[in-house]
C-alpha atoms as a PDB file:
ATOM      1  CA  UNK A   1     -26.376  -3.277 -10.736  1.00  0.00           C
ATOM      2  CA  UNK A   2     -23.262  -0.996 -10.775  1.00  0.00           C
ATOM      3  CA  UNK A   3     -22.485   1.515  -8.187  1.00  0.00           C
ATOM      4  CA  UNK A   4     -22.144   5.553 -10.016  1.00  0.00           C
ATOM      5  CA  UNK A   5     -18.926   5.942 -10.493  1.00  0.00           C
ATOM      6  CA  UNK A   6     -19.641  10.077  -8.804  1.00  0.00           C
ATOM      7  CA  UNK A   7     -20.352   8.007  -5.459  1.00  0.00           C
ATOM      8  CA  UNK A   8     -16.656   6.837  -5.332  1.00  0.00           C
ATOM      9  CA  UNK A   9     -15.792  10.809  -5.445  1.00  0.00           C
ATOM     10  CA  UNK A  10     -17.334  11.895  -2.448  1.00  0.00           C
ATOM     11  CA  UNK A  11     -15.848  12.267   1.262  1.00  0.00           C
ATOM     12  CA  UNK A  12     -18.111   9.597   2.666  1.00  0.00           C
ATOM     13  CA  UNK A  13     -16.776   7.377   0.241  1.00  0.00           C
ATOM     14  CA  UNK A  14     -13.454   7.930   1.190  1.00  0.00           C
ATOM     15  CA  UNK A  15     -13.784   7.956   4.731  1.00  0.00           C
ATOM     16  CA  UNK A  16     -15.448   4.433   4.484  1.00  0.00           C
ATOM     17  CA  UNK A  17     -12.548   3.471   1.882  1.00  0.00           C
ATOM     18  CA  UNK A  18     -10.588   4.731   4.496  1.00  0.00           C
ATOM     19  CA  UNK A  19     -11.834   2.367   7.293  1.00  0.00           C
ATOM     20  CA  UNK A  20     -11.203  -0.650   5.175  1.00  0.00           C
ATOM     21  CA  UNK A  21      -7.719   0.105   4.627  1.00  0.00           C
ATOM     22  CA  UNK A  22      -6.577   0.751   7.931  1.00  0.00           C
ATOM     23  CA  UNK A  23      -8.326  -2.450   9.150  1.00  0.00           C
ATOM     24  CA  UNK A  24      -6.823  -4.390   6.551  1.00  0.00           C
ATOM     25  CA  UNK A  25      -3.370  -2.628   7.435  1.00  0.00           C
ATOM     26  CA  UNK A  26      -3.078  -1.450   4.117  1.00  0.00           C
ATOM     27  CA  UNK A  27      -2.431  -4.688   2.371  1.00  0.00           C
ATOM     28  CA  UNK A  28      -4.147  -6.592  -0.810  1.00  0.00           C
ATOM     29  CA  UNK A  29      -5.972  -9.318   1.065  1.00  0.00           C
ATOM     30  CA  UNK A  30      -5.520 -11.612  -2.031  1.00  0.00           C
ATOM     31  CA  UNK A  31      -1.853 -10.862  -3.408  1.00  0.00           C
ATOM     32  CA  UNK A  32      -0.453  -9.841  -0.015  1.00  0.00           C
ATOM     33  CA  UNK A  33       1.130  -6.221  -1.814  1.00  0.00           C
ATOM     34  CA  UNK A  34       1.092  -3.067   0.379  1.00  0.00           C
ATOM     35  CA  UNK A  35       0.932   0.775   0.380  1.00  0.00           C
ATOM     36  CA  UNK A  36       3.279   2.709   3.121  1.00  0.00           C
ATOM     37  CA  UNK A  37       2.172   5.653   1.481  1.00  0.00           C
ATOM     38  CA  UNK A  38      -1.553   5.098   2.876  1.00  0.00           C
ATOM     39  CA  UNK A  39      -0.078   4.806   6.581  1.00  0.00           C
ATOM     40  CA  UNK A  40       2.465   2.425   8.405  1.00  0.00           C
ATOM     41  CA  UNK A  41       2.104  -1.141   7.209  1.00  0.00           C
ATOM     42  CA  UNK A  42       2.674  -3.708   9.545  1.00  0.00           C
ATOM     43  CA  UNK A  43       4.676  -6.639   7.594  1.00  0.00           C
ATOM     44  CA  UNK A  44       5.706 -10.305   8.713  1.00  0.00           C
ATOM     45  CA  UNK A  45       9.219 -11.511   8.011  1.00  0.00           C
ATOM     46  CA  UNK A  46       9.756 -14.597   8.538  1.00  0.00           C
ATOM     47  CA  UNK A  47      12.925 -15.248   7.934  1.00  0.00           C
ATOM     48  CA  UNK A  48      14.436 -12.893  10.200  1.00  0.00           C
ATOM     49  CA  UNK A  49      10.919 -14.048  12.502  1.00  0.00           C
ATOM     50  CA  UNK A  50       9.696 -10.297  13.473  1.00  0.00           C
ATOM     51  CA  UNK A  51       7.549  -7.965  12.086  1.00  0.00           C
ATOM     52  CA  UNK A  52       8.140  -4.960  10.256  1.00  0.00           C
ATOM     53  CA  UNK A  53       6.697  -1.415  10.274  1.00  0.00           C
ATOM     54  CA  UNK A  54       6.770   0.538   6.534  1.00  0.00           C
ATOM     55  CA  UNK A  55       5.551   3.846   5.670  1.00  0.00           C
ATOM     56  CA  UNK A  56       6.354   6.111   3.003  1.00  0.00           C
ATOM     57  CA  UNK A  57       6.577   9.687   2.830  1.00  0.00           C
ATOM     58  CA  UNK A  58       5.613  10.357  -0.859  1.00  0.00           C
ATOM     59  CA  UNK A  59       5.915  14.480  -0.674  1.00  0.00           C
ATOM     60  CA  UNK A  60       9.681  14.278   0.898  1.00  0.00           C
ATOM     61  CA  UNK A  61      10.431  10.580  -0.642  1.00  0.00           C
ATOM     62  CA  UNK A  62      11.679   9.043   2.542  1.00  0.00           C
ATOM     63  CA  UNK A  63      10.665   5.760   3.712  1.00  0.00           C
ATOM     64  CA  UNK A  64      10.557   4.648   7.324  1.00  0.00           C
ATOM     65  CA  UNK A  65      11.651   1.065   8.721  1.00  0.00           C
ATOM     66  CA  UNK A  66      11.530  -0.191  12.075  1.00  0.00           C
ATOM     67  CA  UNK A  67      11.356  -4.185  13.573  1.00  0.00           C
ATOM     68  CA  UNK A  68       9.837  -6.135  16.653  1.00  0.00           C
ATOM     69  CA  UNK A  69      13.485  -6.737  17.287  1.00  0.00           C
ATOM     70  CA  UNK A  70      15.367  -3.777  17.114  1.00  0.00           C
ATOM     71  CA  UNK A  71      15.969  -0.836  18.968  1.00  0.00           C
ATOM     72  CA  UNK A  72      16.427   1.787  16.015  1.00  0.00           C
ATOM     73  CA  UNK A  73      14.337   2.989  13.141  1.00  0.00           C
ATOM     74  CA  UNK A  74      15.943   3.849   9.953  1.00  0.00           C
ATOM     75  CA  UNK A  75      14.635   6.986   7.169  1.00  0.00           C
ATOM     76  CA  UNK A  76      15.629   6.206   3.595  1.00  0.00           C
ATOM     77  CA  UNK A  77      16.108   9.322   2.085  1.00  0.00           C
ATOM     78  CA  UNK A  78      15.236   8.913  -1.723  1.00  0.00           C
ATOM     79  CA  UNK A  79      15.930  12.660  -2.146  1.00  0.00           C
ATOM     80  CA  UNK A  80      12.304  15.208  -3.057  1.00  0.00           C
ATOM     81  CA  UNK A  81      11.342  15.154  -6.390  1.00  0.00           C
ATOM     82  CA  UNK A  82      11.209  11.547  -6.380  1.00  0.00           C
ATOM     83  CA  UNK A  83       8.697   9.217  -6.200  1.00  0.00           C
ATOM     84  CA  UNK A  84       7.952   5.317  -5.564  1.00  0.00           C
ATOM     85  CA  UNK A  85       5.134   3.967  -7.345  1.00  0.00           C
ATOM     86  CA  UNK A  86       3.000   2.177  -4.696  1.00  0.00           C
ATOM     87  CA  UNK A  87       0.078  -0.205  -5.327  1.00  0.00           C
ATOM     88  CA  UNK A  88      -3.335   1.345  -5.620  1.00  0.00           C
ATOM     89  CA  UNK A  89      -5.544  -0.127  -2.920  1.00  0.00           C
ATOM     90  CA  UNK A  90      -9.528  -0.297  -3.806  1.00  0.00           C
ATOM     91  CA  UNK A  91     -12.220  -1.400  -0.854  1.00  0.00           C
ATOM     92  CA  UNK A  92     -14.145  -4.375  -2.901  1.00  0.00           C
ATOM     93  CA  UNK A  93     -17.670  -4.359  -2.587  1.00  0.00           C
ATOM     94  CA  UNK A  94     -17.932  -8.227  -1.811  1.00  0.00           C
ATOM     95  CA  UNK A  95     -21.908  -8.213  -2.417  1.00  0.00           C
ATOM     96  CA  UNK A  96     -24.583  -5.188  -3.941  1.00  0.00           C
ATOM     97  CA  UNK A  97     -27.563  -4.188  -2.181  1.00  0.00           C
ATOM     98  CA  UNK A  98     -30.182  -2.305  -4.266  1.00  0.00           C
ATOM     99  CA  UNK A  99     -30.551   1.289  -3.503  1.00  0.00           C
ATOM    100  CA  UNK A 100     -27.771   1.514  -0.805  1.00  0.00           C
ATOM    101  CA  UNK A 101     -25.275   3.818  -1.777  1.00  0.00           C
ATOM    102  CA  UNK A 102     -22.041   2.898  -2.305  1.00  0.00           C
ATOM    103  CA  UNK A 103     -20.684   3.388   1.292  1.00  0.00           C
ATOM    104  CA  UNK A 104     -23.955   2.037   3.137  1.00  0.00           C
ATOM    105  CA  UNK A 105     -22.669  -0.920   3.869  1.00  0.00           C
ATOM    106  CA  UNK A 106     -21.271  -3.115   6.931  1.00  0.00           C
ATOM    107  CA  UNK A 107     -16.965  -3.035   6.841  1.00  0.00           C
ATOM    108  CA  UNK A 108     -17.746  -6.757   6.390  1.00  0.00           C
ATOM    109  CA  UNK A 109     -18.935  -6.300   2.614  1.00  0.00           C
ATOM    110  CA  UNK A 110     -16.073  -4.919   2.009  1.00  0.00           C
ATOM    111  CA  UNK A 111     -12.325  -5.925   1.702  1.00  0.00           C
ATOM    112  CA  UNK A 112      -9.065  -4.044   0.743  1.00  0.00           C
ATOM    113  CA  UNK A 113      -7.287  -5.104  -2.263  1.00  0.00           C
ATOM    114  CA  UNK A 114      -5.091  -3.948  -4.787  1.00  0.00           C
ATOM    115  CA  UNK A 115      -6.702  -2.495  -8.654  1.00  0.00           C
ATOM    116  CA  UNK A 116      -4.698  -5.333 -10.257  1.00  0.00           C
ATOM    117  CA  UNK A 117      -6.169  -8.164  -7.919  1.00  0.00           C
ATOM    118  CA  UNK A 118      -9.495  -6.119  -8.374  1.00  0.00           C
ATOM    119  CA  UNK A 119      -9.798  -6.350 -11.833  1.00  0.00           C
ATOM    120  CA  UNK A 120      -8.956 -10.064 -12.262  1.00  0.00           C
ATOM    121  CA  UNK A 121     -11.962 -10.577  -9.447  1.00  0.00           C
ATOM    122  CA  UNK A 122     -14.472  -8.971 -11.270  1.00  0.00           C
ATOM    123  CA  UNK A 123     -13.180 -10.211 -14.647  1.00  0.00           C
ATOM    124  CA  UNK A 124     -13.762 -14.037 -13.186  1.00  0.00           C
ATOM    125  CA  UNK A 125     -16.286 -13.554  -9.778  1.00  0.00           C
ATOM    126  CA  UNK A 126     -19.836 -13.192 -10.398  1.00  0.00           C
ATOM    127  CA  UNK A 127     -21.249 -10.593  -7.100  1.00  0.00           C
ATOM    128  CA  UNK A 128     -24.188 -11.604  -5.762  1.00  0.00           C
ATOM    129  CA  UNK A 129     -26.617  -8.483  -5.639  1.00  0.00           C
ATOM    130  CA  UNK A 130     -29.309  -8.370  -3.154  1.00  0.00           C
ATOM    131  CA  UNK A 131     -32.525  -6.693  -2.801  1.00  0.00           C
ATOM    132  CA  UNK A 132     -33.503  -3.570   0.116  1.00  0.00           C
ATOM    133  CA  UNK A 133     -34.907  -6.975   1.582  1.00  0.00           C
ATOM    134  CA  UNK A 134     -31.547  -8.713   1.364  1.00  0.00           C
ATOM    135  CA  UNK A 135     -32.828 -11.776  -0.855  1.00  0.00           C
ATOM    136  CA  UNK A 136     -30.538 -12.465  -3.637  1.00  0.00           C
ATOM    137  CA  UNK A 137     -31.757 -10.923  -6.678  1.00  0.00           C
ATOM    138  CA  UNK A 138     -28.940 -12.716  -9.276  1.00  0.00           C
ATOM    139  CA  UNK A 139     -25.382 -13.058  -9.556  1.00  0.00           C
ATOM    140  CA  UNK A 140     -23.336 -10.985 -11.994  1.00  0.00           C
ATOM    141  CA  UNK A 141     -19.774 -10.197 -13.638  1.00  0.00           C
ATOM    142  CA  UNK A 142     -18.823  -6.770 -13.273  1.00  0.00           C
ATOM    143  CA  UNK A 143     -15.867  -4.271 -15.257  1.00  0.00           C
ATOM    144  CA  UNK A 144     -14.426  -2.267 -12.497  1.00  0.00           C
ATOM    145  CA  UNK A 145     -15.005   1.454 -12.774  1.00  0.00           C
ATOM    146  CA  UNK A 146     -13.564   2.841  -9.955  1.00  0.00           C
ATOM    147  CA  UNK A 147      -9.873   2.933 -11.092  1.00  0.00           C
ATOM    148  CA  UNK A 148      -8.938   5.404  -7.945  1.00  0.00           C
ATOM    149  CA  UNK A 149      -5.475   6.272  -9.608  1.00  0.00           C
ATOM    150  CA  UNK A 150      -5.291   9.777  -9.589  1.00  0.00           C
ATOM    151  CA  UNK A 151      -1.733   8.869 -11.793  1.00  0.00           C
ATOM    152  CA  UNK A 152      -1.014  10.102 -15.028  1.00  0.00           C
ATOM    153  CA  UNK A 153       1.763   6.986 -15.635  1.00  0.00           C
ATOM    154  CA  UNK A 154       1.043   4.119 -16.344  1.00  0.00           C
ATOM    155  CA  UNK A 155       4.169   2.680 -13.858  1.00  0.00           C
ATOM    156  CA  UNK A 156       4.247  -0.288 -12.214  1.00  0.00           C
ATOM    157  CA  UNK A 157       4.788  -0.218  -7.999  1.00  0.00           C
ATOM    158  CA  UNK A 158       8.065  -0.555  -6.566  1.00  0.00           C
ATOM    159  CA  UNK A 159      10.005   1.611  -9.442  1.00  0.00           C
ATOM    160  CA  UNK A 160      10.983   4.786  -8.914  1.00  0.00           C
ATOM    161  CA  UNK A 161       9.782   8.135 -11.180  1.00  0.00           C
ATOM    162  CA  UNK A 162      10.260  11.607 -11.852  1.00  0.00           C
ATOM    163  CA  UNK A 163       8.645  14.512 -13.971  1.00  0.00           C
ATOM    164  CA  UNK A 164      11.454  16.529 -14.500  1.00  0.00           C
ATOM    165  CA  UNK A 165      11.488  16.776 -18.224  1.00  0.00           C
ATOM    166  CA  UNK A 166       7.619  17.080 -18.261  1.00  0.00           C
ATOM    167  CA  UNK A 167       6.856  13.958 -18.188  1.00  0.00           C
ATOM    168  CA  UNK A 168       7.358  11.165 -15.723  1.00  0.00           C
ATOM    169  CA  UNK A 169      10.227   9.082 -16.264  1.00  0.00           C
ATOM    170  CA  UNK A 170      12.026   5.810 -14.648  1.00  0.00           C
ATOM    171  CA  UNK A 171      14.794   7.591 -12.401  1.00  0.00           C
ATOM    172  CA  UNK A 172      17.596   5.990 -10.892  1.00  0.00           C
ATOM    173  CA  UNK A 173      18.040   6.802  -6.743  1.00  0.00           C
ATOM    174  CA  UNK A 174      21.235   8.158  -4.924  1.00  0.00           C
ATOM    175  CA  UNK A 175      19.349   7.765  -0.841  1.00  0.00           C
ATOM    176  CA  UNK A 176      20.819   8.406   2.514  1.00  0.00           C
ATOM    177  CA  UNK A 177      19.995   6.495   5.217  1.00  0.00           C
ATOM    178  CA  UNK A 178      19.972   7.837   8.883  1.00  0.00           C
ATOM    179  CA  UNK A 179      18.676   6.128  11.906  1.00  0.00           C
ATOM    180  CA  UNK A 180      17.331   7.003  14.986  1.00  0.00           C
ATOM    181  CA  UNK A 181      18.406   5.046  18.057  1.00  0.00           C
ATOM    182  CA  UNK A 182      15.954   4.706  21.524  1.00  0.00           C
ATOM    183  CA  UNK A 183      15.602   2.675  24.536  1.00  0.00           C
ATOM    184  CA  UNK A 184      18.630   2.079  27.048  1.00  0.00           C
ATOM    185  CA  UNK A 185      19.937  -0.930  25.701  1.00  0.00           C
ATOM    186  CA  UNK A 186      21.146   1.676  22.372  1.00  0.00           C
ATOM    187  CA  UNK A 187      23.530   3.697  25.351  1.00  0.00           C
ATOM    188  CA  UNK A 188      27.069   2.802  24.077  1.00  0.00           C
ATOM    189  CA  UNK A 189      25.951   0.291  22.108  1.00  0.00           C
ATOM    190  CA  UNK A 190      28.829   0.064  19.183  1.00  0.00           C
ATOM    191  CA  UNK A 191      26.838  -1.977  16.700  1.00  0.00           C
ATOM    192  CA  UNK A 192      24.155   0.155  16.126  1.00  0.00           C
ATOM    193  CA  UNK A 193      26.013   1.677  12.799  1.00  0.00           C
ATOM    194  CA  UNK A 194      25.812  -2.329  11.611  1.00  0.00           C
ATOM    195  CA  UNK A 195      22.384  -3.236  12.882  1.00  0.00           C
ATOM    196  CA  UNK A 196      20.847   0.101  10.604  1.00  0.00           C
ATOM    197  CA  UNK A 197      23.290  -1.124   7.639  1.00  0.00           C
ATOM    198  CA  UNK A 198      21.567  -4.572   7.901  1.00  0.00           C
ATOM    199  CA  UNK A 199      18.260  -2.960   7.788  1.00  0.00           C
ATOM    200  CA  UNK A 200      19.157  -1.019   4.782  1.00  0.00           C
ATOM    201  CA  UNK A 201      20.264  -3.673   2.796  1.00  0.00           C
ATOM    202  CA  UNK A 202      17.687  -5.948   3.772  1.00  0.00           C
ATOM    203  CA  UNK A 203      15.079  -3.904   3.095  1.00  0.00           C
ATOM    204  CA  UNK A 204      16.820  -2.711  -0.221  1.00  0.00           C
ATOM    205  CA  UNK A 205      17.478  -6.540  -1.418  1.00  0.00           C
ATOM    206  CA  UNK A 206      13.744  -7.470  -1.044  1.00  0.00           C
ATOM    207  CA  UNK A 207      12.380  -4.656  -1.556  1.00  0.00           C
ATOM    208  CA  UNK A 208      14.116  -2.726  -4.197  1.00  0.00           C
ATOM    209  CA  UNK A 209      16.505  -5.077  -5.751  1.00  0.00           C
ATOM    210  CA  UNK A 210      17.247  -3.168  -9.163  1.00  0.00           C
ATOM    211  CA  UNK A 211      18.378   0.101  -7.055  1.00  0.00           C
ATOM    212  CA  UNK A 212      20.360  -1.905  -4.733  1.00  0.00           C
ATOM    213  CA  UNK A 213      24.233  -1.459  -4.794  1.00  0.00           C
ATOM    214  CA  UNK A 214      25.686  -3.184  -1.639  1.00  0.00           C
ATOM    215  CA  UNK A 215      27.999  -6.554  -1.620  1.00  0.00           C
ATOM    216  CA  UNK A 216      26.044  -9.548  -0.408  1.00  0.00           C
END
């Protein structure tokens, strides 16, 4: 049994992919990869033991970054024009039931994870398919169909790209960073230009390591 691939194009689909992401807070639930360009990501760190809030604003290319632990959020500017590949997140059908459309199904059969992870799954993972009375009719391997991309590179996440020349390109990045600073303990507070420069770096070092160009 495989699911029409015109099912994945309708709005029910993608309100139901939708709900899957956002309860899986955007994240691959086997790799652990993210999308801030679906909506804010919350991320553990635990080195610096807090967590994290990413999201991306692909149309202006700025990314947002604020901690459990610190009183500002920061706004990478990346500059318009540009844009970071993100991962493409896919809501896996964990099971098939015959004649159910492709969103008639509880959020538990489904879970959020990234086209790579989803193509190694099907490549190796039999589904179990079911029948309308939920006894299992066979297990099977499955080619993904639903790529999802709407891309027309074939660029891997985390690297930035451009179309000026008509086609996209790698680009290099020039950001600004600015921060914005709330609660009372930020009144006076004289380190606040060094806690945002942290959290630029930081992020930048993990995140984006080829672009970086600070002093460790």
């Amino acid at each position: 049994m495989m699911i029409p691939n015109d099912q994945y194009q309708t709005e029910n689909w993608r309100e139901k992919r939708r709900e899957i992401l956002i309860r899986d807070n955007f994240t691959c639930k086997i790799c652990g990869t993210f999308n801030p360009s679906e909506g804010q990501v919350e991320v553990s760190n635990e080195v610096e033991n807090c967590i994290e809030m990413h999201q991306y604003d692909s149309e202006n290319s700025v990314y947002t970054l604020s901690t459990s632990v610190s009183p500002i959020t920061i706004e990478i500017n990346y500059r318009r024009g540009l844009w970071l590949v993100t991962p493409i997140l896919q809501a896996h059908h964990r099971r098939y039931i015959q004649n159910r459309l492709a969103w008639e199904y509880e959020n538990d059969d489904f879970i959020c994870i990234c086209q790579e992870c989803h193509n190694k799954y099907h490549s190796e993972v039999e589904i179990p398919i079911y029948d309308s009375e939920l006894n299992l009719v066979e297990r099977k391997l499955f080619k993904p169909e639903d790529n999802n991309t709407g891309r027309k590179h074939g660029y891997r996440p985390w690297q930035f790209i451009n179309n000026y020349s008509g086609k996209y390109v790698l680009s290099n990045v020039s950001p600004t960073m600015t921060y914005i600073a709330l609660g009372e303990e930020t009144i006076n507070n004289p380190d606040l230009d060094k806690i945002a420069d942290n959290m630029y770096s930081n992020f930048m070092k993990h995140y984006l390591p080829s672009y970086y160009k600070g002093s460790d």
